[in-house]
C-alpha atoms as a PDB file:
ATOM      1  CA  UNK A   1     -89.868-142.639 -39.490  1.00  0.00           C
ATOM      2  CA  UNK A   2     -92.652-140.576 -37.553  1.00  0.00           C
ATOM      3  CA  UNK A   3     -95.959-142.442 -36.694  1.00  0.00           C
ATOM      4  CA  UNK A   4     -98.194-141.092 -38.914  1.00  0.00           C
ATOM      5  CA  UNK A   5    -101.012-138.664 -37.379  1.00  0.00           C
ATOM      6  CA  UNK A   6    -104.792-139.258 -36.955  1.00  0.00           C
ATOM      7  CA  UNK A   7    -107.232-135.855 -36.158  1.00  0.00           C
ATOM      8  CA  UNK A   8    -110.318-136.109 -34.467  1.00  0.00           C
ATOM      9  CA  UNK A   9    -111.870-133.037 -34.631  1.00  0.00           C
ATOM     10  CA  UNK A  10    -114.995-132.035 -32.165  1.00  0.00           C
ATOM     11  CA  UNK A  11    -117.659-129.708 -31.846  1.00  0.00           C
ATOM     12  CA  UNK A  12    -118.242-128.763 -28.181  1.00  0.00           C
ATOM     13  CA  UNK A  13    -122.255-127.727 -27.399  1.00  0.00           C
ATOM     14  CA  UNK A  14    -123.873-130.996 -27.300  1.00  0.00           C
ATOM     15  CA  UNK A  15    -121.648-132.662 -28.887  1.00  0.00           C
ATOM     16  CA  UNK A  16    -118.676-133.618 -26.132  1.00  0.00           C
ATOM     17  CA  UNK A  17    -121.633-131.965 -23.527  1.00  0.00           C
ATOM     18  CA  UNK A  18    -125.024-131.886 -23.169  1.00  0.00           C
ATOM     19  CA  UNK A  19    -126.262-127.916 -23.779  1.00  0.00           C
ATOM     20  CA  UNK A  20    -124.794-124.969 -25.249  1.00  0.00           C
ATOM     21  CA  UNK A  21    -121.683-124.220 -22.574  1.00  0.00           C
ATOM     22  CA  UNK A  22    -122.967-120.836 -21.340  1.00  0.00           C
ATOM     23  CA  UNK A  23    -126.512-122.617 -19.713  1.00  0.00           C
ATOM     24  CA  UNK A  24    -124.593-124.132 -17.118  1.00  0.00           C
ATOM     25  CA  UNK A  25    -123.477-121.508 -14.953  1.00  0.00           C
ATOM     26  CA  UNK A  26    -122.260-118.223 -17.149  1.00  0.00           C
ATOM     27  CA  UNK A  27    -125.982-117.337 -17.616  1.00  0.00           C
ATOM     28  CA  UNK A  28    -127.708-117.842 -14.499  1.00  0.00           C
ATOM     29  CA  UNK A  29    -124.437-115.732 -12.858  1.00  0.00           C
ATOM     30  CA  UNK A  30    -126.037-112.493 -14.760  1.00  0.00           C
ATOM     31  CA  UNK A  31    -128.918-113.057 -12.782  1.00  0.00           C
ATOM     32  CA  UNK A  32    -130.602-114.051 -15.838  1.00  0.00           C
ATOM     33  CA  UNK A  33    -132.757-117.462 -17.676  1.00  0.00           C
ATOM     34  CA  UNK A  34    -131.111-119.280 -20.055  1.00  0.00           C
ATOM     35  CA  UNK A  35    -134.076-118.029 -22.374  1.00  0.00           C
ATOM     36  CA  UNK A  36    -133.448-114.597 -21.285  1.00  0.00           C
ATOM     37  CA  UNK A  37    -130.225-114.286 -22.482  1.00  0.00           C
ATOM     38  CA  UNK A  38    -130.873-116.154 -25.596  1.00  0.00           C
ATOM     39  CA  UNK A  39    -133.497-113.794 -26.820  1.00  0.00           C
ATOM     40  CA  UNK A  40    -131.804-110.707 -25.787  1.00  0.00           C
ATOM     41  CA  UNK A  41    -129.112-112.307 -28.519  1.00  0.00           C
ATOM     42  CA  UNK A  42    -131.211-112.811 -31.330  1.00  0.00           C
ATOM     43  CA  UNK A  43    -133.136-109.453 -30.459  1.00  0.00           C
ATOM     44  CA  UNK A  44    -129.695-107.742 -31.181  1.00  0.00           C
ATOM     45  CA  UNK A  45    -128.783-110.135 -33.802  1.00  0.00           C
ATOM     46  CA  UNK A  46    -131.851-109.603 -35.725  1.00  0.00           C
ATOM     47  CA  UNK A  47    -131.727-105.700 -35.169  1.00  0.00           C
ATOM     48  CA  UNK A  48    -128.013-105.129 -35.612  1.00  0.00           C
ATOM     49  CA  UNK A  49    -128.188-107.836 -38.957  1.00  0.00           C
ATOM     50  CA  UNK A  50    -124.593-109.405 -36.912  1.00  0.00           C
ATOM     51  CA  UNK A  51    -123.107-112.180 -37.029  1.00  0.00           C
ATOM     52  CA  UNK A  52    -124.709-114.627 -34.343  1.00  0.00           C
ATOM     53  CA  UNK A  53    -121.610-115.647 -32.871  1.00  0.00           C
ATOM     54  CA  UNK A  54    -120.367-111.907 -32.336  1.00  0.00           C
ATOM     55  CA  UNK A  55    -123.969-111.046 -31.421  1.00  0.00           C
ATOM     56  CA  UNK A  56    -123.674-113.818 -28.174  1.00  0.00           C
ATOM     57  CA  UNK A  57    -120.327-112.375 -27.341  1.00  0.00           C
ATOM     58  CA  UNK A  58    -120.954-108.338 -27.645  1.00  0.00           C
ATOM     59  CA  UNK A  59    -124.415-109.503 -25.387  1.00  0.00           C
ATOM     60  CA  UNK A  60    -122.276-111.259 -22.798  1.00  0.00           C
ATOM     61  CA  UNK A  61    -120.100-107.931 -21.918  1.00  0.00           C
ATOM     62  CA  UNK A  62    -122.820-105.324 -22.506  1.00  0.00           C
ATOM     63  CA  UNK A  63    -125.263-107.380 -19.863  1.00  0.00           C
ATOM     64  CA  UNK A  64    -121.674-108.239 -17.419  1.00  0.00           C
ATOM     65  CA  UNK A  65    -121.251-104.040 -18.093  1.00  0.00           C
ATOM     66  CA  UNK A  66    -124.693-103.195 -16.811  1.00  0.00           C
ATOM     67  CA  UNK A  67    -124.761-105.534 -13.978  1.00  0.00           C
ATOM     68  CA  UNK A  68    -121.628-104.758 -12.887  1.00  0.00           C
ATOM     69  CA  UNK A  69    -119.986-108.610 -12.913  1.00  0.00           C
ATOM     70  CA  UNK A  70    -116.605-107.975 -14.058  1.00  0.00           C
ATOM     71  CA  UNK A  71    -115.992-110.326 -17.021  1.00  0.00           C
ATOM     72  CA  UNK A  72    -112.842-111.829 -17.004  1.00  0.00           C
ATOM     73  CA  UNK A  73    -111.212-115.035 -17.764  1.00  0.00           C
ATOM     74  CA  UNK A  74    -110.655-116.348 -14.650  1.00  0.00           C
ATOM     75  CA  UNK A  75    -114.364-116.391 -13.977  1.00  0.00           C
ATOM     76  CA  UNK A  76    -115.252-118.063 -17.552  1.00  0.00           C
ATOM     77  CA  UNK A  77    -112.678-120.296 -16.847  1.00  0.00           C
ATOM     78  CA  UNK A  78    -114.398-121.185 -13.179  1.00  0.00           C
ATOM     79  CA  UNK A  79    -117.625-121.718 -15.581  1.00  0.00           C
ATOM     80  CA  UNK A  80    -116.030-124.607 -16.962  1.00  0.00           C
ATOM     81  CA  UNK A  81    -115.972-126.886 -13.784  1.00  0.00           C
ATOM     82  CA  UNK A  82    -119.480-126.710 -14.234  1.00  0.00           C
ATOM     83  CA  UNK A  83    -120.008-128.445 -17.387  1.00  0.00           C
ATOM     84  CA  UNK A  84    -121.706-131.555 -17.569  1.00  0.00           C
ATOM     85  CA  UNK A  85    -120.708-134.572 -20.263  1.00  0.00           C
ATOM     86  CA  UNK A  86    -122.002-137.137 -21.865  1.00  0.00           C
ATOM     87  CA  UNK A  87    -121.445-140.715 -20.496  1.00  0.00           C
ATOM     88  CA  UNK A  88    -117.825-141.989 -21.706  1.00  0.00           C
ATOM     89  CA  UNK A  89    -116.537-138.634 -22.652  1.00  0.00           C
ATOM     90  CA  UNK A  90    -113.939-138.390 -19.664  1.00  0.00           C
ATOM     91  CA  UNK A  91    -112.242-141.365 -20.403  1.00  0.00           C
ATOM     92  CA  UNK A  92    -112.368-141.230 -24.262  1.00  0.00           C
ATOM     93  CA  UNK A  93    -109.369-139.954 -25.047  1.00  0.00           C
ATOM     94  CA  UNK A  94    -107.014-142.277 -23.073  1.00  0.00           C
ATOM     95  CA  UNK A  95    -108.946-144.896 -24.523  1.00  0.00           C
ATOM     96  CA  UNK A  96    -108.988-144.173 -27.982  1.00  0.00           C
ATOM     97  CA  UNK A  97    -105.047-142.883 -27.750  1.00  0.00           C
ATOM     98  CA  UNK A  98    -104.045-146.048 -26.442  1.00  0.00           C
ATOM     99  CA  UNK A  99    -106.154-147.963 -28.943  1.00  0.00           C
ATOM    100  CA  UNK A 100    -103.937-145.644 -31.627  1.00  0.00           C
ATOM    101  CA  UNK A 101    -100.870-146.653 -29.734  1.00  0.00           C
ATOM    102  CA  UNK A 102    -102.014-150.120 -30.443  1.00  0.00           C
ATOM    103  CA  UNK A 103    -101.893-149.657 -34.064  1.00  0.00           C
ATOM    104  CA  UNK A 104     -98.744-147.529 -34.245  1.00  0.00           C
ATOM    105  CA  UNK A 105    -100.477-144.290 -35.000  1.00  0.00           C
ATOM    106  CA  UNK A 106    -100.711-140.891 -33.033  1.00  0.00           C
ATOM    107  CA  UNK A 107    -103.886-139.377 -32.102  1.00  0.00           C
ATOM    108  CA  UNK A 108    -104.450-136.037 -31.904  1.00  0.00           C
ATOM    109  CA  UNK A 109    -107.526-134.311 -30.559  1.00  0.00           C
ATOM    110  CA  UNK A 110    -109.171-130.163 -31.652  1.00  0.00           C
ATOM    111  CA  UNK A 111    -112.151-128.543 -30.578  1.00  0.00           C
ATOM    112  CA  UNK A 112    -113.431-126.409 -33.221  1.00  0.00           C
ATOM    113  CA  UNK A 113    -116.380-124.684 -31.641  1.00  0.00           C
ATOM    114  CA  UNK A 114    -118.812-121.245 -31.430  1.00  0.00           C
ATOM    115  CA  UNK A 115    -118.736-121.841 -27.929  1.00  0.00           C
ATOM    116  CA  UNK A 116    -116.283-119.479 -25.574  1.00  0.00           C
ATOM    117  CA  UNK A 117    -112.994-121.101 -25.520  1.00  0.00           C
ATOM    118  CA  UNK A 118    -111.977-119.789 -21.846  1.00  0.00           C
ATOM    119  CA  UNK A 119    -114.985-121.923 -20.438  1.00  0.00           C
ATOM    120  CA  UNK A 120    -113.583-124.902 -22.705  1.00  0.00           C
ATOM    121  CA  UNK A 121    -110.053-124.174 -20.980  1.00  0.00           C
ATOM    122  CA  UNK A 122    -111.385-124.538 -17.559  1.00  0.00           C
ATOM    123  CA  UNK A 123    -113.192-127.826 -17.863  1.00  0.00           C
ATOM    124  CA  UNK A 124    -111.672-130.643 -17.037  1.00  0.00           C
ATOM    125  CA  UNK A 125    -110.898-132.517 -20.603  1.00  0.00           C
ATOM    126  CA  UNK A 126    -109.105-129.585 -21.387  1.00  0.00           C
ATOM    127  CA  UNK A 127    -105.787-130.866 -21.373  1.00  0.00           C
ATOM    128  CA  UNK A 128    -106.770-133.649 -23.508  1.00  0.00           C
ATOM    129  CA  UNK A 129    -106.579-131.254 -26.495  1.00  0.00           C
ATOM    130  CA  UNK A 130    -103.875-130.359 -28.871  1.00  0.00           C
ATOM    131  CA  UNK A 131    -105.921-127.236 -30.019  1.00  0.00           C
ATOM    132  CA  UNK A 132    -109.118-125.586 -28.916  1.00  0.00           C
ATOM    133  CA  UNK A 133    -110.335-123.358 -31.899  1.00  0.00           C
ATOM    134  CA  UNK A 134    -112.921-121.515 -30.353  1.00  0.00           C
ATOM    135  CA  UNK A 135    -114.411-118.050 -30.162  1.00  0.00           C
ATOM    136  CA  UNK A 136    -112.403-115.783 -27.299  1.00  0.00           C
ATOM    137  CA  UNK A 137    -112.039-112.369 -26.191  1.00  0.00           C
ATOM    138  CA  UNK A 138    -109.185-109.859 -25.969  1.00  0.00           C
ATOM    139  CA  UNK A 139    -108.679-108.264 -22.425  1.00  0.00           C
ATOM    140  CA  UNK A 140    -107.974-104.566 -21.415  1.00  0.00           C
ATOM    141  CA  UNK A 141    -105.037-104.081 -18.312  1.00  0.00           C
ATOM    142  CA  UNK A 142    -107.715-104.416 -15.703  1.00  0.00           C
ATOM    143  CA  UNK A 143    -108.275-108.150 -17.107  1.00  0.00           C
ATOM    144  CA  UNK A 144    -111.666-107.373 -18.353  1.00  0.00           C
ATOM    145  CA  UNK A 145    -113.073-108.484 -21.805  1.00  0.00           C
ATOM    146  CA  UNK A 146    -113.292-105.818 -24.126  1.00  0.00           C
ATOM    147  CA  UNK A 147    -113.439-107.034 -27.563  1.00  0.00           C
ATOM    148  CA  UNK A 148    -113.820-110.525 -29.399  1.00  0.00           C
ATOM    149  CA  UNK A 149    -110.361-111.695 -30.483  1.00  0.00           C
ATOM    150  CA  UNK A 150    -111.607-115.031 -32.166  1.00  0.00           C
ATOM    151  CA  UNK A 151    -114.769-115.771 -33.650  1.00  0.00           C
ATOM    152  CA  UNK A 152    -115.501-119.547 -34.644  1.00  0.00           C
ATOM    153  CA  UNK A 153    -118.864-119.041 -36.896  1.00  0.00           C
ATOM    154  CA  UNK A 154    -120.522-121.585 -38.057  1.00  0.00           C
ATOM    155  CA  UNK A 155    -118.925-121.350 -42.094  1.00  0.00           C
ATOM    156  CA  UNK A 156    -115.374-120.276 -40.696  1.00  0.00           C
ATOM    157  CA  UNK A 157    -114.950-123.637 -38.907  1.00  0.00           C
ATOM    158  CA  UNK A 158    -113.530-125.270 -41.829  1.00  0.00           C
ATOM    159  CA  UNK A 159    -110.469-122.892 -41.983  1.00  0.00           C
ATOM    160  CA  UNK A 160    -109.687-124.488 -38.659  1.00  0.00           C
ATOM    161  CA  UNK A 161    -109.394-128.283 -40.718  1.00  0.00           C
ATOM    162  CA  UNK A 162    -107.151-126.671 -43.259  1.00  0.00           C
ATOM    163  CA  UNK A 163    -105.230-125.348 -40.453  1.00  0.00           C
ATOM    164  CA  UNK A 164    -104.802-128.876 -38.769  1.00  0.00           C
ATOM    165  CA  UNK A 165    -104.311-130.316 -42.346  1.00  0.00           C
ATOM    166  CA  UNK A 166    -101.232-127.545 -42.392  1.00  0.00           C
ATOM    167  CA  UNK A 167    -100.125-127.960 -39.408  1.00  0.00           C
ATOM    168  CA  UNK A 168    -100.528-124.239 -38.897  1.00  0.00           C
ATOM    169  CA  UNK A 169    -102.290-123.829 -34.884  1.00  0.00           C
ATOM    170  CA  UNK A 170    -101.673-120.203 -34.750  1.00  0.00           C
ATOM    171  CA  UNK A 171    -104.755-118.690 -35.592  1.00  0.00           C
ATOM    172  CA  UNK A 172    -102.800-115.287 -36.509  1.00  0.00           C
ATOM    173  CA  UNK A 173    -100.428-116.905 -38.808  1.00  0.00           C
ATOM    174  CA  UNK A 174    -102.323-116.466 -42.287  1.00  0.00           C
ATOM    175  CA  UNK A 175     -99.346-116.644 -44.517  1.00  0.00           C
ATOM    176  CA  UNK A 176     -98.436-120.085 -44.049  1.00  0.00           C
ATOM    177  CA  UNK A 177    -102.422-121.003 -43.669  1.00  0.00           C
ATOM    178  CA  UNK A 178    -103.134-119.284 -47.664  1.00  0.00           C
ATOM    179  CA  UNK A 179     -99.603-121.021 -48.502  1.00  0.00           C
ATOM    180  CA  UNK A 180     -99.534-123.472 -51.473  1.00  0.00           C
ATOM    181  CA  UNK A 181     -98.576-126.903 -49.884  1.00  0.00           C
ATOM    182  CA  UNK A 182     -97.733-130.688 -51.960  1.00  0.00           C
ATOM    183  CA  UNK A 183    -100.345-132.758 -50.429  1.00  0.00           C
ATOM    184  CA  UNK A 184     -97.756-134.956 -49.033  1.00  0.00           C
ATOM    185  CA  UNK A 185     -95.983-132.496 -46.816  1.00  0.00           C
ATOM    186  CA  UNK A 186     -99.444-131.576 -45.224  1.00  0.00           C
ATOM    187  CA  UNK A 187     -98.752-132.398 -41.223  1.00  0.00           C
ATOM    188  CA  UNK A 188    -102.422-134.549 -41.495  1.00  0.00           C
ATOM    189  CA  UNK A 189    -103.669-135.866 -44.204  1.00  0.00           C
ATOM    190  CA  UNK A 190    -107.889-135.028 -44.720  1.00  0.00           C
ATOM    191  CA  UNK A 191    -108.337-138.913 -45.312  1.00  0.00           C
ATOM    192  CA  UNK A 192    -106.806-139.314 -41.394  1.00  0.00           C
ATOM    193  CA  UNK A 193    -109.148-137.407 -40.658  1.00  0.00           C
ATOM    194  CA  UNK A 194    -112.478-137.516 -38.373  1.00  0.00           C
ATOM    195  CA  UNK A 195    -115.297-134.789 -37.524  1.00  0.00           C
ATOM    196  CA  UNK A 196    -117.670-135.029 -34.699  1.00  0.00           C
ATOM    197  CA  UNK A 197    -120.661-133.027 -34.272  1.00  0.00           C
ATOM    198  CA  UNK A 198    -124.297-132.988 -33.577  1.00  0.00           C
ATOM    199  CA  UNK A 199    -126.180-130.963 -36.129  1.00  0.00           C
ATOM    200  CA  UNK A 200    -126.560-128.360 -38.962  1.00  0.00           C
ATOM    201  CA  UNK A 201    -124.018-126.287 -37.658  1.00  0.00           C
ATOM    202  CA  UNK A 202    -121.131-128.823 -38.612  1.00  0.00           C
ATOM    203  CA  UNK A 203    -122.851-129.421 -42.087  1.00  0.00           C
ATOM    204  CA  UNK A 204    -119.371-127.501 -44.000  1.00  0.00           C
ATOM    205  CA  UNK A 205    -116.536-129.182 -42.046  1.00  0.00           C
ATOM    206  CA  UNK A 206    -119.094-132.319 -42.359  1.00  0.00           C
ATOM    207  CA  UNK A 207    -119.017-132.283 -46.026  1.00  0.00           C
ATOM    208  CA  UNK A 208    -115.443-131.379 -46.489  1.00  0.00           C
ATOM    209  CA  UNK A 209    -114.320-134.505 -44.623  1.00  0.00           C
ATOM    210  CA  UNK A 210    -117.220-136.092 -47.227  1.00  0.00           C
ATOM    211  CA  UNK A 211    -115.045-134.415 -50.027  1.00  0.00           C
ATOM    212  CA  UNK A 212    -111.570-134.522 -49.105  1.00  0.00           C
ATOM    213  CA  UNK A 213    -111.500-138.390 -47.901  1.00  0.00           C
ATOM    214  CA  UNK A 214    -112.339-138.071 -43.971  1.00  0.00           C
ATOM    215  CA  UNK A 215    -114.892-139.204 -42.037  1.00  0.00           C
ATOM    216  CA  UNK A 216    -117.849-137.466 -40.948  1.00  0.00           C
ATOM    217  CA  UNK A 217    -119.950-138.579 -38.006  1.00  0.00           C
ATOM    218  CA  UNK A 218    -123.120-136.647 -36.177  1.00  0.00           C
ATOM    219  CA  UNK A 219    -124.183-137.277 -32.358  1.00  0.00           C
ATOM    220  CA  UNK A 220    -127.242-136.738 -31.287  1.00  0.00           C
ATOM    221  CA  UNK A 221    -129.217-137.178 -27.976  1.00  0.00           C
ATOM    222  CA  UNK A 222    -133.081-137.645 -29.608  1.00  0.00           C
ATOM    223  CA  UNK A 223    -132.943-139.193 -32.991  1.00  0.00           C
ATOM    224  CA  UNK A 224    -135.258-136.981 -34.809  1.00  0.00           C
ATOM    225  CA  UNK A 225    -135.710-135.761 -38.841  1.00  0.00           C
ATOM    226  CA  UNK A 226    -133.062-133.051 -38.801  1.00  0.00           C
ATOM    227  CA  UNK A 227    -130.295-135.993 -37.571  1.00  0.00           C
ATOM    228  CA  UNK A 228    -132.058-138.401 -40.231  1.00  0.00           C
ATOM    229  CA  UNK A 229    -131.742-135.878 -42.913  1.00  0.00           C
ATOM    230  CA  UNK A 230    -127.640-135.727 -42.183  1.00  0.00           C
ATOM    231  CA  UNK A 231    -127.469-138.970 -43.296  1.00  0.00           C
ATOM    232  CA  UNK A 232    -130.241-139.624 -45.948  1.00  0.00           C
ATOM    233  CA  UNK A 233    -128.455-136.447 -47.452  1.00  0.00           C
ATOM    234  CA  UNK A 234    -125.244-137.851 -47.291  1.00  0.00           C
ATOM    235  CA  UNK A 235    -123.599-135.353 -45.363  1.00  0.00           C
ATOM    236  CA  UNK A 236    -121.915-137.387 -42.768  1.00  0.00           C
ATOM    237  CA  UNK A 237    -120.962-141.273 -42.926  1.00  0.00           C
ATOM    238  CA  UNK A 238    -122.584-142.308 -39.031  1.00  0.00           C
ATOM    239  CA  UNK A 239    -124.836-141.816 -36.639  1.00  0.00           C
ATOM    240  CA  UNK A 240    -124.818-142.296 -33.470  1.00  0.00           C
ATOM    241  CA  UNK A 241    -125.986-141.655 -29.941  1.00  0.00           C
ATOM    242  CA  UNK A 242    -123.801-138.863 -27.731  1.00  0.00           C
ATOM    243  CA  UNK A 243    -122.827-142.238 -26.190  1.00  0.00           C
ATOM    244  CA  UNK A 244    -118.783-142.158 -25.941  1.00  0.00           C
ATOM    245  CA  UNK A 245    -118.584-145.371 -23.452  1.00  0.00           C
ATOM    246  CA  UNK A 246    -116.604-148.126 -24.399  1.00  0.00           C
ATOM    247  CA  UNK A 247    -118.112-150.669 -26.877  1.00  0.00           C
ATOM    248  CA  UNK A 248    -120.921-148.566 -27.762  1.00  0.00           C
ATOM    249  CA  UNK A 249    -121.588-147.658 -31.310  1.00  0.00           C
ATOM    250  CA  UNK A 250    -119.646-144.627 -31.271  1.00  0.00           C
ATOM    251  CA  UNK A 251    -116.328-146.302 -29.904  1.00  0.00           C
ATOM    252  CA  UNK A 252    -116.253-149.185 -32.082  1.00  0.00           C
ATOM    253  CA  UNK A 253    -116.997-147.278 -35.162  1.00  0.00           C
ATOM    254  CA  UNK A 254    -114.513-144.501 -34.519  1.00  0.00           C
ATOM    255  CA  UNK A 255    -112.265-147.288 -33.655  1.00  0.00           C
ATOM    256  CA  UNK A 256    -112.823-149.095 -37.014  1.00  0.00           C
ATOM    257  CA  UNK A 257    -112.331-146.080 -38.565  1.00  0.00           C
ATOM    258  CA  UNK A 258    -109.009-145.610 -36.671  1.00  0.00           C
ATOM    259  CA  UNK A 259    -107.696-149.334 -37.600  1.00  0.00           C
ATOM    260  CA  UNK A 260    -108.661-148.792 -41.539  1.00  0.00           C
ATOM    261  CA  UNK A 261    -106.338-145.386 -41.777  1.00  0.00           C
ATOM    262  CA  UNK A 262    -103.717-146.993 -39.584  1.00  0.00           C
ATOM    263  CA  UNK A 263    -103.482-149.899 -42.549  1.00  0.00           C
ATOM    264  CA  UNK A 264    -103.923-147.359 -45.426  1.00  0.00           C
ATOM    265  CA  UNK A 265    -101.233-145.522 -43.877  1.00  0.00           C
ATOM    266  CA  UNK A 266     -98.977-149.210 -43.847  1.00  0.00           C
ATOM    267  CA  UNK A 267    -100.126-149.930 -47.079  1.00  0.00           C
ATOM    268  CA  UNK A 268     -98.828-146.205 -48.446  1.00  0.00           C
ATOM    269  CA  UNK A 269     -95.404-146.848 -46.615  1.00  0.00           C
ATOM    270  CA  UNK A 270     -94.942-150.420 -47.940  1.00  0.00           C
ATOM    271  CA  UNK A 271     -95.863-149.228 -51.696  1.00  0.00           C
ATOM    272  CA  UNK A 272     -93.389-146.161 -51.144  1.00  0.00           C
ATOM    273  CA  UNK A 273     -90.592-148.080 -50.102  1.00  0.00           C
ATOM    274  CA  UNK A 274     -91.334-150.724 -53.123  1.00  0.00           C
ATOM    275  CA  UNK A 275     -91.401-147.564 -55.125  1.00  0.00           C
ATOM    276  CA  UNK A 276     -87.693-146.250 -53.915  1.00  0.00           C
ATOM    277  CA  UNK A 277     -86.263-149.677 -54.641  1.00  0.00           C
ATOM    278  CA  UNK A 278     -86.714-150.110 -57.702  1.00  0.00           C
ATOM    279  CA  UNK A 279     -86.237-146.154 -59.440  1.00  0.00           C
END
């Protein structure tokens, strides 16, 4: 019998680092401040009524366009060595897939993000991943971004937890994604499931995992109301510091978490087999 399967499933922007991805060095390479760029976003957001995440990435090639910086994947990609993590987050995922190990379940580890998933690819926890779901671009012959070919809004994240839940990673495969599935020949359960983010943005795939049996928990670098109100609304089980050392809050709790599904998942297989015997 397979180990069974544990998801945890991460936001990127300040929630595995510390600022939206693009500050670190894909602004400031347009010759440009962070607020700069931002406002030159929402200006075309606001005027265009677009989507916000198309709006960032339609921005990002007309300003590469008019400054003529080619923008390509192998320079996002460079943009990745420059992003900076909170403390613990290199060494996480050994450390919690050993502690799975441990218990005789699998861990498996998604990014579902707004962020650009070529600077995710070229950081250096990138091969930690079994997915990134994150917004990308299509390129023309010349290797130069022409078009978005994934957007990851803010409300179209959860589609990405249905696809884990499936089992279905290709994000053009829609037929087996809108398929009707038994619950218990879905690849990973939602109860072995856990969601990591930092803020309003994550509020839908938070209160799925609220719904559906998984476990919600928001990071946050300056405790203030809009964290509070995550909880006091009871849209995500924890809270926590973006802390991912060992024996810090975050570890032990996700780790709890971790040992309770590995003995509801023992518990299932003993009262299965009990089941069997006796039809």
């Amino acid at each position: 019998m397979s180990k069974p399967i544990i998801a945890l499933m991460y936001d990127f922007d300040k929630t595995l680092c510390t600022k939206d991805m693009q500050n670190y060095r894909f602004i400031p390479s347009l010759g440009l401040e962070v607020s700069e760029f931002w406002d030159y976003t929402n200006d075309i957001q606001a005027r265009e009524k677009m989507d916000s995440i198309l709006a960032y990435m339609y921005a990002a090639i007309k300003l590469s366009r008019e400054r003529n910086i080619p923008l390509m994947r192998e320079g996002l990609e460079e943009n990745g060595k420059g992003i900076e993590f909170f403390p613990g987050v290199e060494d996480w995922f050994k450390r919690i897939n050993e502690f799975g190990r441990g218990l005789g379940v699998e861990i498996e580890h998604y990014v579902i993000s707004s962020g650009m998933k070529e600077i995710i690819d070229g950081t250096v926890i990138s091969g930690e991943f079994k997915n990134i779901f994150a917004s990308e671009y299509l390129y023309d012959e010349n290797g130069n971004a022409v078009w978005p070919k994934t957007s990851v809004n803010y409300t179209n994240k959860t589609q990405f937890v249905y696809r884990i839940n499936k089992g279905v990673l290709d994000v053009s495969n829609d037929i087996d994604l809108n398929r009707s599935m038994p619950d218990d020949s879905k690849r990973i359960p939602f109860q072995n499931m856990i969601y990591i983010g930092d803020g309003l943005s994550d509020v839908p795939c938070m209160k799925m995992m609220k719904s559906y049996g998984g476990k919600a928990i928001a990071v946050y670098q300056q405790l203030d109301e809009k964290v509070k109100e995550l909880l006091r609304k009871d849209r995500v089980d924890y809270i926590y510091p973006a802390d991912y050392r060992e024996n810090k809050g975050l570890d032990l709790t996700v780790k709890n978490i971790i040992r309770n599904m590995a003995i509801s998942d023992k518990l299932y297989e003993e009262y299965s087999s009990q089941l069997k015997s006796i039809l």
